[in-house]
C-alpha atoms as a PDB file:
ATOM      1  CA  UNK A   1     120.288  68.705-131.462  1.00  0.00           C
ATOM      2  CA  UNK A   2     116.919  68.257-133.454  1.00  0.00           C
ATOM      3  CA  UNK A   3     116.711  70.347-136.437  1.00  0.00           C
ATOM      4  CA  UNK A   4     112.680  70.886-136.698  1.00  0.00           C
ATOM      5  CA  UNK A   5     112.459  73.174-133.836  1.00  0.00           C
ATOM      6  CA  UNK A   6     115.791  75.549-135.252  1.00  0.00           C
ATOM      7  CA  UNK A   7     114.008  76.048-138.306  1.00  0.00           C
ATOM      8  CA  UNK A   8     110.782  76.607-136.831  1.00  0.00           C
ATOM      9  CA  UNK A   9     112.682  78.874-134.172  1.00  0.00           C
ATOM     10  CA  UNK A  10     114.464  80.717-137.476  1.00  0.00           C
ATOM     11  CA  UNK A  11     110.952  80.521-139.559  1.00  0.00           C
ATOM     12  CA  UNK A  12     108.562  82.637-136.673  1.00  0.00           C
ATOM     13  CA  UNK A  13     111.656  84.902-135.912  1.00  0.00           C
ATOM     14  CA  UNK A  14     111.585  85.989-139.391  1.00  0.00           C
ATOM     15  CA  UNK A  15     107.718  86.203-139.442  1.00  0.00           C
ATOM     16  CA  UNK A  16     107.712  87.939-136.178  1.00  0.00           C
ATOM     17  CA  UNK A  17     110.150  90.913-137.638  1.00  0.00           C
ATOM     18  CA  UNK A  18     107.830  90.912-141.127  1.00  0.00           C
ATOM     19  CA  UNK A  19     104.931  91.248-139.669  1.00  0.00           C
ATOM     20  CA  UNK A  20     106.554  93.797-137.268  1.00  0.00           C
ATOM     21  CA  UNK A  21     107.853  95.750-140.331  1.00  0.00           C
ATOM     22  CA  UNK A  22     104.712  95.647-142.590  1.00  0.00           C
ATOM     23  CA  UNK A  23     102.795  96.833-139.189  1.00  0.00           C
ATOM     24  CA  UNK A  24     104.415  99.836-138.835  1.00  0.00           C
ATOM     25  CA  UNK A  25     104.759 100.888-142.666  1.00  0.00           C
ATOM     26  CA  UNK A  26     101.034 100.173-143.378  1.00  0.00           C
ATOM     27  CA  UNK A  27      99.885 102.375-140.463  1.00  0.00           C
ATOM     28  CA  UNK A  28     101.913 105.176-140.799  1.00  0.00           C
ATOM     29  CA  UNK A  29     101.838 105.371-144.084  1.00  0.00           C
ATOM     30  CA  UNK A  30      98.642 104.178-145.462  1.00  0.00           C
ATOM     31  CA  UNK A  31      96.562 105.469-142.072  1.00  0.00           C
ATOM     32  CA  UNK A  32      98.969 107.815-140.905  1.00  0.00           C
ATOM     33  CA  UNK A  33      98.880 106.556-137.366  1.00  0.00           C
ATOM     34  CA  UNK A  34      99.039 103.513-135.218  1.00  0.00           C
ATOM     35  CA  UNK A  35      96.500 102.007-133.048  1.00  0.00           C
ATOM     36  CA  UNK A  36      98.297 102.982-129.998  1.00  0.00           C
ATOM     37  CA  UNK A  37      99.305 106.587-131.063  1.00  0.00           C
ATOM     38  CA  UNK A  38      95.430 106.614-132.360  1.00  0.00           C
ATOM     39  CA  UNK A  39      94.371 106.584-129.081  1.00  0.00           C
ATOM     40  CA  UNK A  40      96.934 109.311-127.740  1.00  0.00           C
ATOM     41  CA  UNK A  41      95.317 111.304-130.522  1.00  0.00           C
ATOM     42  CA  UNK A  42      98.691 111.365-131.861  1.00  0.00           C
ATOM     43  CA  UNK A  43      99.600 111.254-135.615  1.00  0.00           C
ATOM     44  CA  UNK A  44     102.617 110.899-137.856  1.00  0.00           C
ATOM     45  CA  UNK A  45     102.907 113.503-140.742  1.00  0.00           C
ATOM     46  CA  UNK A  46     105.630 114.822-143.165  1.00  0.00           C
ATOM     47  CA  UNK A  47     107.501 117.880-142.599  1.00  0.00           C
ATOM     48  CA  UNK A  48     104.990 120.196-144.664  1.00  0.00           C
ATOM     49  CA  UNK A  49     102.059 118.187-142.649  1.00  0.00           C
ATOM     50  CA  UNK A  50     100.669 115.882-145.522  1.00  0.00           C
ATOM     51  CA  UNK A  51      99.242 113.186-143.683  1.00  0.00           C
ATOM     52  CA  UNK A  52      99.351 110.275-144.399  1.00  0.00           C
ATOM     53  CA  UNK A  53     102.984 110.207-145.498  1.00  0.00           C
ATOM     54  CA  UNK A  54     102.863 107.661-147.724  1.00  0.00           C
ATOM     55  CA  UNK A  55     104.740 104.351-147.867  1.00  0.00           C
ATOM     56  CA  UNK A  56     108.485 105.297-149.085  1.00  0.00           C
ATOM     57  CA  UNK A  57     108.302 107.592-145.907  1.00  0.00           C
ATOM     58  CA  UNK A  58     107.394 105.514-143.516  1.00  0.00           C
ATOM     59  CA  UNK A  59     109.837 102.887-144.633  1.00  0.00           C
ATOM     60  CA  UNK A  60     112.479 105.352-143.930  1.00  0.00           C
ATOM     61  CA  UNK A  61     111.190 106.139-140.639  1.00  0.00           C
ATOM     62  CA  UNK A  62     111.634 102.501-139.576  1.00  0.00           C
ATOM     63  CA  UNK A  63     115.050 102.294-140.721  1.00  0.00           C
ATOM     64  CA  UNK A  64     115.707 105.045-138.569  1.00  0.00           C
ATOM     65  CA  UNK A  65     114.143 103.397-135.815  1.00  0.00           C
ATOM     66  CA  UNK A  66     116.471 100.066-136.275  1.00  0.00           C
ATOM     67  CA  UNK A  67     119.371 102.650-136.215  1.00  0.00           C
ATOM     68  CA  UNK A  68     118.168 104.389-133.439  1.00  0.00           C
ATOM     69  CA  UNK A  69     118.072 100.451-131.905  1.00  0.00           C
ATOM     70  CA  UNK A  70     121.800 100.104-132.864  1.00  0.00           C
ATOM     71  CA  UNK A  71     123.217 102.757-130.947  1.00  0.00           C
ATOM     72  CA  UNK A  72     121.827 101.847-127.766  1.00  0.00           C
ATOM     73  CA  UNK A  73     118.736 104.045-128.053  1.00  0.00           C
ATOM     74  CA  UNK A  74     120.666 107.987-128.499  1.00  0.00           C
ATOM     75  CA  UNK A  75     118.468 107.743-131.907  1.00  0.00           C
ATOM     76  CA  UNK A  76     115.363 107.749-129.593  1.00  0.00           C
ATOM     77  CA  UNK A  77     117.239 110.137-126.636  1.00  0.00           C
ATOM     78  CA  UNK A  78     117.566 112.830-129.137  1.00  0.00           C
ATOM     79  CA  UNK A  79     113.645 113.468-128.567  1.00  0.00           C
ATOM     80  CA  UNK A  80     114.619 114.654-125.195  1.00  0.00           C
ATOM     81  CA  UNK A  81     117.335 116.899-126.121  1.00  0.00           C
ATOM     82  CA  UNK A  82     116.171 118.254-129.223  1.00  0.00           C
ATOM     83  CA  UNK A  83     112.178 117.300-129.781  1.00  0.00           C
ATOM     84  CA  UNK A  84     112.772 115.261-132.923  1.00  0.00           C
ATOM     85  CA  UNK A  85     114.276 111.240-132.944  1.00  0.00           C
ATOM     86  CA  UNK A  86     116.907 110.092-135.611  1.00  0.00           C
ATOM     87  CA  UNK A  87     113.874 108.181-137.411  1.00  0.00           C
ATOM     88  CA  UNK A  88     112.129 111.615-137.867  1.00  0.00           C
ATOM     89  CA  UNK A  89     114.826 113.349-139.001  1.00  0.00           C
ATOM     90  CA  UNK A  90     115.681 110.712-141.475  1.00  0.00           C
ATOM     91  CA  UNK A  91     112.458 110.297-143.023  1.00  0.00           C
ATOM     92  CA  UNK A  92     111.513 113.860-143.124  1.00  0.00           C
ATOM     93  CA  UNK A  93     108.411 113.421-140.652  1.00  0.00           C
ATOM     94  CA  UNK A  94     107.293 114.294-136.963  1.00  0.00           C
ATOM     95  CA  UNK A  95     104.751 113.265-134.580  1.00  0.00           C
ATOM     96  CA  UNK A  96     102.154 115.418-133.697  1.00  0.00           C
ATOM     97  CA  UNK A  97      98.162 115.467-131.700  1.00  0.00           C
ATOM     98  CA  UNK A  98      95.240 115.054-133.959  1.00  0.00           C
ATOM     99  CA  UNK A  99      93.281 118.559-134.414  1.00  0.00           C
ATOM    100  CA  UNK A 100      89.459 117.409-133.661  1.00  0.00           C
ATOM    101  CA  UNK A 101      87.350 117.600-136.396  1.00  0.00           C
END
């Protein structure tokens, strides 16, 4: 088996997931939304509505969404059932639309 395309393989799988986790920390909590929930006029902000949350915050909300991952996606049912996801409840935040200026 050649070793230059397992490292290369192990190299971009590891970029991929950095680039996925500094992504989702800067927008949420440097912008306070995502490109994608931008244009749902959707925003993420803290339980006593600072926005944006700020980046300790928003690295807690992604751990909850890789534990939300882990058990089979009940961390993302529980919006269903209850309005709030695991990763909001951990991190103290909750998703809500934009007021227009």
């Amino acid at each position: 088996v050649p070793f230059l395309p397992i490292v290369a393989t192990v190299a971009l799988v590891t970029l991929a997931l950095l680039l996925g986790v500094l992504y989702h920390v800067y927008f949420w909590g440097v912008r306070g939304t995502t490109p994608g929930k931008e244009l749902m006029e959707l925003q993420v902000e803290s339980e006593d509505g600072r926005c944006p949350i700020g980046l300790g915050q928003a690295a807690l909300r992604l751990l909850g969404y890789l534990l939300s991952v882990a058990s089979f996606g009940i961390g993302f049912l529980m919006i269903a059932v209850g309005g709030d996801g695991l990763h909001d409840r951990i991190a103290g935040t909750r998703v809500v639309r934009r007021s227009r200026p």
